[in-house]
C-alpha atoms as a PDB file:
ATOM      1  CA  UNK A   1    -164.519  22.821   5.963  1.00  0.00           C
ATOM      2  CA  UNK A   2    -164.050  26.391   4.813  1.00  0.00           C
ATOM      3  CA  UNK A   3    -164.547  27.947   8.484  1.00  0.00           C
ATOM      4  CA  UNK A   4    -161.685  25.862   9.658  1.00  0.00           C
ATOM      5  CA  UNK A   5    -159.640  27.493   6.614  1.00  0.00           C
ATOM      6  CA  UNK A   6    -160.818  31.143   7.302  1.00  0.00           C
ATOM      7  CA  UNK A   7    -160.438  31.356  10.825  1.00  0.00           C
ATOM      8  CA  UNK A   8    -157.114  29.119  11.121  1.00  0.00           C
ATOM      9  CA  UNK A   9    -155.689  31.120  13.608  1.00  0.00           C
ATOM     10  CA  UNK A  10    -158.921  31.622  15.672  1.00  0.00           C
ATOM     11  CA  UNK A  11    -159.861  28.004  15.001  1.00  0.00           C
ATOM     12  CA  UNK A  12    -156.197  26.873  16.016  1.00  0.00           C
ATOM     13  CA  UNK A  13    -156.529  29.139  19.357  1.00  0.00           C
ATOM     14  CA  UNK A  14    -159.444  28.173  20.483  1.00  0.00           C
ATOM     15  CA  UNK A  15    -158.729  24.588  20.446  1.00  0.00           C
ATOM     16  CA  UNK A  16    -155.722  25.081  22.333  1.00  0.00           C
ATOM     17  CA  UNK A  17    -157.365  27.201  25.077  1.00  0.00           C
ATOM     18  CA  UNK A  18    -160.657  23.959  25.678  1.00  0.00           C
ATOM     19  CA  UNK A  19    -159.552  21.650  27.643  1.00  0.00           C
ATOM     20  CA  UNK A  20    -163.246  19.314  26.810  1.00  0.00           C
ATOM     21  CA  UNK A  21    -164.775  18.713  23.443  1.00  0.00           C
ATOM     22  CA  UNK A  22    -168.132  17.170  23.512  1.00  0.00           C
ATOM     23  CA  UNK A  23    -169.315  14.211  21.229  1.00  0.00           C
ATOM     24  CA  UNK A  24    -172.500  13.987  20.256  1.00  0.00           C
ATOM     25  CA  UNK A  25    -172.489   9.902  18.927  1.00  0.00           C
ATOM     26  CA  UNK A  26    -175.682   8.419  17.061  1.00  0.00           C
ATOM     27  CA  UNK A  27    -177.016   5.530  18.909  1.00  0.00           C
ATOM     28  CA  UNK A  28    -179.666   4.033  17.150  1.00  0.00           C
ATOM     29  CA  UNK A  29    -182.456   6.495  17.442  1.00  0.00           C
ATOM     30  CA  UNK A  30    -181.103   8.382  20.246  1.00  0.00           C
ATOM     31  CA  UNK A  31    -178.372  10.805  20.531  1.00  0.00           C
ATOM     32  CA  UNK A  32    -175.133  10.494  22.916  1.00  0.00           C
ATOM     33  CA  UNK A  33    -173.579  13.569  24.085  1.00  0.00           C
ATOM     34  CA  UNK A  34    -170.334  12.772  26.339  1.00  0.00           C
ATOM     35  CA  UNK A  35    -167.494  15.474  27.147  1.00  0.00           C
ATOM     36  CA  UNK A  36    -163.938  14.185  26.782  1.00  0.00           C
ATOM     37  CA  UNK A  37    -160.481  15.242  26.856  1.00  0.00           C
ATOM     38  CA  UNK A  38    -158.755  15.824  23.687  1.00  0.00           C
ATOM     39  CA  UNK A  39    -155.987  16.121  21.411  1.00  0.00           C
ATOM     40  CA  UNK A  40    -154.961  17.911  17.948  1.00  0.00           C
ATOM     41  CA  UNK A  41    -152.613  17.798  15.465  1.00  0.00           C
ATOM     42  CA  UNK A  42    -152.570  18.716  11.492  1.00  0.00           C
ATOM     43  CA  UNK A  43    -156.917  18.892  11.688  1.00  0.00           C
ATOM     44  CA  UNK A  44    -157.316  15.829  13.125  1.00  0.00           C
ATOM     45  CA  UNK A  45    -158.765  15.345  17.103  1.00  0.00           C
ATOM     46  CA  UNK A  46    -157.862  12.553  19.016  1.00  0.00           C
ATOM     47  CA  UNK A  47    -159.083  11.340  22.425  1.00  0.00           C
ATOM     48  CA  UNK A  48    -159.289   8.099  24.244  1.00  0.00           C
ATOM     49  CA  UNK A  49    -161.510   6.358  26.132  1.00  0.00           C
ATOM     50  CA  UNK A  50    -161.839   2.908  28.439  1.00  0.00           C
ATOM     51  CA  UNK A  51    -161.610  -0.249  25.700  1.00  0.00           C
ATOM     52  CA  UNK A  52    -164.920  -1.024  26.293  1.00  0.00           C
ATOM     53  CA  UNK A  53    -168.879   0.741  27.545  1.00  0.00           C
ATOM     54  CA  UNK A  54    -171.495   3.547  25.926  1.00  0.00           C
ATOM     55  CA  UNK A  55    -168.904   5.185  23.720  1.00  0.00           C
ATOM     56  CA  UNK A  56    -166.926   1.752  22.277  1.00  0.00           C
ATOM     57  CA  UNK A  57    -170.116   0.496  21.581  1.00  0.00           C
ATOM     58  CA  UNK A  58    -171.610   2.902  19.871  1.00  0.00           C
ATOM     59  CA  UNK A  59    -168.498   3.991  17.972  1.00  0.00           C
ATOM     60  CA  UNK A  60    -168.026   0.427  16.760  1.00  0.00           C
ATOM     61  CA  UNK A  61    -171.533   0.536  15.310  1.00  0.00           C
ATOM     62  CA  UNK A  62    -171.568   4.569  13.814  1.00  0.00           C
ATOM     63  CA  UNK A  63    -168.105   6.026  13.993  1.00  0.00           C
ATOM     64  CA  UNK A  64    -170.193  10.035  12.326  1.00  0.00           C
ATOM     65  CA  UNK A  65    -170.028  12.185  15.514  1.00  0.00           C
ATOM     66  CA  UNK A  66    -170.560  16.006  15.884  1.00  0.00           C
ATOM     67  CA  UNK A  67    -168.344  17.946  18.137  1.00  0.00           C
ATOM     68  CA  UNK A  68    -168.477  21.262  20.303  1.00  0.00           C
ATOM     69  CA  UNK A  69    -166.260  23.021  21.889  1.00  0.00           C
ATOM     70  CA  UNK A  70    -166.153  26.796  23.320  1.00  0.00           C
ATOM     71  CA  UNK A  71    -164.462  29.319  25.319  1.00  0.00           C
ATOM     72  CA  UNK A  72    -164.463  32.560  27.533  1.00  0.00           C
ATOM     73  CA  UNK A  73    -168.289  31.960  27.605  1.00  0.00           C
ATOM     74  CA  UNK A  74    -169.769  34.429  30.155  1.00  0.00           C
ATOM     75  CA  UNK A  75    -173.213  36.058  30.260  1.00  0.00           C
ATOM     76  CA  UNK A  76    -173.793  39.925  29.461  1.00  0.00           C
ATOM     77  CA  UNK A  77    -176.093  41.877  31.462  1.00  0.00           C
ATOM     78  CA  UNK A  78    -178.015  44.640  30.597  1.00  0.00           C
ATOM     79  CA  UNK A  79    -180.793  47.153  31.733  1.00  0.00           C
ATOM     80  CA  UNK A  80    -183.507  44.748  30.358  1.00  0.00           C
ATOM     81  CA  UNK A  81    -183.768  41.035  30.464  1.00  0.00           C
ATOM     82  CA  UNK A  82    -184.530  40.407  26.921  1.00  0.00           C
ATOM     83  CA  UNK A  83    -181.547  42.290  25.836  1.00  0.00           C
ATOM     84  CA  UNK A  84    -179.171  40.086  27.580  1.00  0.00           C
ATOM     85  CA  UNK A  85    -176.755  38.224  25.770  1.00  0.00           C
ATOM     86  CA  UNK A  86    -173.469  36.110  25.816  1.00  0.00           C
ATOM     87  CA  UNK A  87    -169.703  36.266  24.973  1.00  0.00           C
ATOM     88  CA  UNK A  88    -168.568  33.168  23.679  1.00  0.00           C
ATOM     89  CA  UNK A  89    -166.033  31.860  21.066  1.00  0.00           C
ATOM     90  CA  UNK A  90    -167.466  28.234  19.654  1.00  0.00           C
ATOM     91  CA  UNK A  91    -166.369  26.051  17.141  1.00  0.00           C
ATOM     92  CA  UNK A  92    -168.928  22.913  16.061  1.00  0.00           C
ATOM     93  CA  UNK A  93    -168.145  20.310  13.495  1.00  0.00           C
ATOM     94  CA  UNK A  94    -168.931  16.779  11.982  1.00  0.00           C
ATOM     95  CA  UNK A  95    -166.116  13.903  11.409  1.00  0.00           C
ATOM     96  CA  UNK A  96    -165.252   9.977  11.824  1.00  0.00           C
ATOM     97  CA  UNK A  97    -163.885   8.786  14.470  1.00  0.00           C
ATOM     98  CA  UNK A  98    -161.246   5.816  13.632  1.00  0.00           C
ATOM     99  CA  UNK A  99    -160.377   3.567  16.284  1.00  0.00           C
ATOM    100  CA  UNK A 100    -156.454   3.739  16.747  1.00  0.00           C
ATOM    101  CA  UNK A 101    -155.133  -0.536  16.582  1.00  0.00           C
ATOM    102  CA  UNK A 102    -151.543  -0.367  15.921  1.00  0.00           C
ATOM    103  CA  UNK A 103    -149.680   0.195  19.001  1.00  0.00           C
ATOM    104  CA  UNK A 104    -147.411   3.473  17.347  1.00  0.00           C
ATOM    105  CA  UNK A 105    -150.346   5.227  15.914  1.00  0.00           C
ATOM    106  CA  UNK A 106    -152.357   4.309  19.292  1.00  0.00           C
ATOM    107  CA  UNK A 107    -149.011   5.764  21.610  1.00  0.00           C
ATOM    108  CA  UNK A 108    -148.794   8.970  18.503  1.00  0.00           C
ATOM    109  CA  UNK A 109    -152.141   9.568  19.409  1.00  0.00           C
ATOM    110  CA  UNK A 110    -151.783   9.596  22.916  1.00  0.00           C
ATOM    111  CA  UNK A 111    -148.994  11.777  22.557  1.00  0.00           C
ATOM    112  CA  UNK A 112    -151.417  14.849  21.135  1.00  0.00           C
ATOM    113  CA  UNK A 113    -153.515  14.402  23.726  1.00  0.00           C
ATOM    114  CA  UNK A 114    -150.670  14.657  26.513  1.00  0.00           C
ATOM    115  CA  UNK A 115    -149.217  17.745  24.543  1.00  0.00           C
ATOM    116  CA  UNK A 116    -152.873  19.390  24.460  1.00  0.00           C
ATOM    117  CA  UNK A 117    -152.524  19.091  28.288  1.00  0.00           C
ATOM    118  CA  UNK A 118    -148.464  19.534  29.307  1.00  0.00           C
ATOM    119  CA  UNK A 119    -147.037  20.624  26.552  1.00  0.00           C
ATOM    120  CA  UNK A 120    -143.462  20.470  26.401  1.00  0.00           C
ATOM    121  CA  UNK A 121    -143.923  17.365  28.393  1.00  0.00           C
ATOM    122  CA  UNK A 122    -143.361  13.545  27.293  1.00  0.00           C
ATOM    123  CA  UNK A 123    -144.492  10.416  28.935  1.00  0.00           C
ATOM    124  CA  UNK A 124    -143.734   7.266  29.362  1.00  0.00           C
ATOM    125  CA  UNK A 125    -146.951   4.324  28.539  1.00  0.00           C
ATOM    126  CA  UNK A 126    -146.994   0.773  29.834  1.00  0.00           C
ATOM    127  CA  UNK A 127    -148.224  -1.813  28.312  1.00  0.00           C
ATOM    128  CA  UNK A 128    -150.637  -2.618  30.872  1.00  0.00           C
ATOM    129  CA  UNK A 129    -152.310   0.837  30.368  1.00  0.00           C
ATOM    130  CA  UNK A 130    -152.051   0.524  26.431  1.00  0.00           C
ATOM    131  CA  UNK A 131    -154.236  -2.435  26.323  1.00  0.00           C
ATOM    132  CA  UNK A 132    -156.862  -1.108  28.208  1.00  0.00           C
ATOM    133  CA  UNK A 133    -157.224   2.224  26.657  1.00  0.00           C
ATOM    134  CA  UNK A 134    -158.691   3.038  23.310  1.00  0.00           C
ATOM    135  CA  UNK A 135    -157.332   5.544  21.082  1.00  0.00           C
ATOM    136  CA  UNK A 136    -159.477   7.390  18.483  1.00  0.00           C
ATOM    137  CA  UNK A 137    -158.790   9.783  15.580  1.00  0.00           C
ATOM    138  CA  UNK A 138    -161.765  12.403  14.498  1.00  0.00           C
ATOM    139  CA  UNK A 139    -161.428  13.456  10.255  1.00  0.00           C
ATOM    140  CA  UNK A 140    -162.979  16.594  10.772  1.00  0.00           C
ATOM    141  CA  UNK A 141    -165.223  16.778   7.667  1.00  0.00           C
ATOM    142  CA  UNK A 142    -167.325  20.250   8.890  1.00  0.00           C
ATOM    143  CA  UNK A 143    -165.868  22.892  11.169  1.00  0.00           C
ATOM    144  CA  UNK A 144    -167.670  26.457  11.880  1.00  0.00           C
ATOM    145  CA  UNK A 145    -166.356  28.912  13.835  1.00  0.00           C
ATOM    146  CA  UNK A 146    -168.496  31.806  16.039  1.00  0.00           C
ATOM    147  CA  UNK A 147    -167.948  34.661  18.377  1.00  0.00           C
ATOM    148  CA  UNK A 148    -169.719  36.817  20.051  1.00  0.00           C
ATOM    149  CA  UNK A 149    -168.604  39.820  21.954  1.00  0.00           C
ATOM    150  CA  UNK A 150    -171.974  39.549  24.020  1.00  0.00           C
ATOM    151  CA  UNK A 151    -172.944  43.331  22.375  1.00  0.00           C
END
């Protein structure tokens, strides 16, 4: 996790600008890759999902994921096709994802994600909706950080 400690700020930054981190999940054999909204607070991800399908199932059964997420990615033309590149900022990782059951760390968790989104903002959750959403926390265990200026 030493990226995540030597680019705090550009780490930190970056998360706050995505508004989508993809998952890569490990079903069986074959890989799941599903974008979701997200949440952060003190190195930790959260993001939520319906209480049941593809991602509760396989999360129940492996709970290791990878995760990407990037920003101002844009391509960068030049003269000659091969020289081309791309300006990016990317951050990639490994964790756990821990399925949220008591209803204050479930609504705490929600709360990061809503913040991520409105910040400033607060909301109100009824109980309705709290039953049939899932709540998970990501231990980041690997973080790297890259840029490119595209030169």
């Amino acid at each position: 996790m030493n990226q995540w400690v030597t680019h705090k700020e550009k780490v930190e930054t970056l998360m706050k600008e995505a508004k989508v981190v993809r998952l890569a999940l490990c079903n069986g054999s074959q890989p799941y890759l599903v974008p979701v909204n997200f949440g952060m607070s003190n190195g930790k991800l959260y993001f939520h999902s319906g209480n049941r399908g593809s991602k509760v199932a396989i999360l129940a059964q492996n709970p290791q994921i990878a995760f990407e997420m990037d920003a101002d990615v844009d391509v960068v033309r030049k003269p000659e096709a091969c020289k081309w590149s791309m300006r990016y900022r990317s951050i990639v990782g490994t964790g756990s994802a821990r399925l949220l059951t008591e209803p204050a760390e479930k609504e705490k968790g929600l709360d990061h994600l809503m913040e991520h989104h409105a910040p400033g903002e607060s909301f109100p959750y009824d109980a309705k909706m709290m039953a049939a959403v899932n709540v998970y926390e990501i231990q980041v265990e690997t973080l790297r950080y890259r840029e490119s200026d595209g030169s």
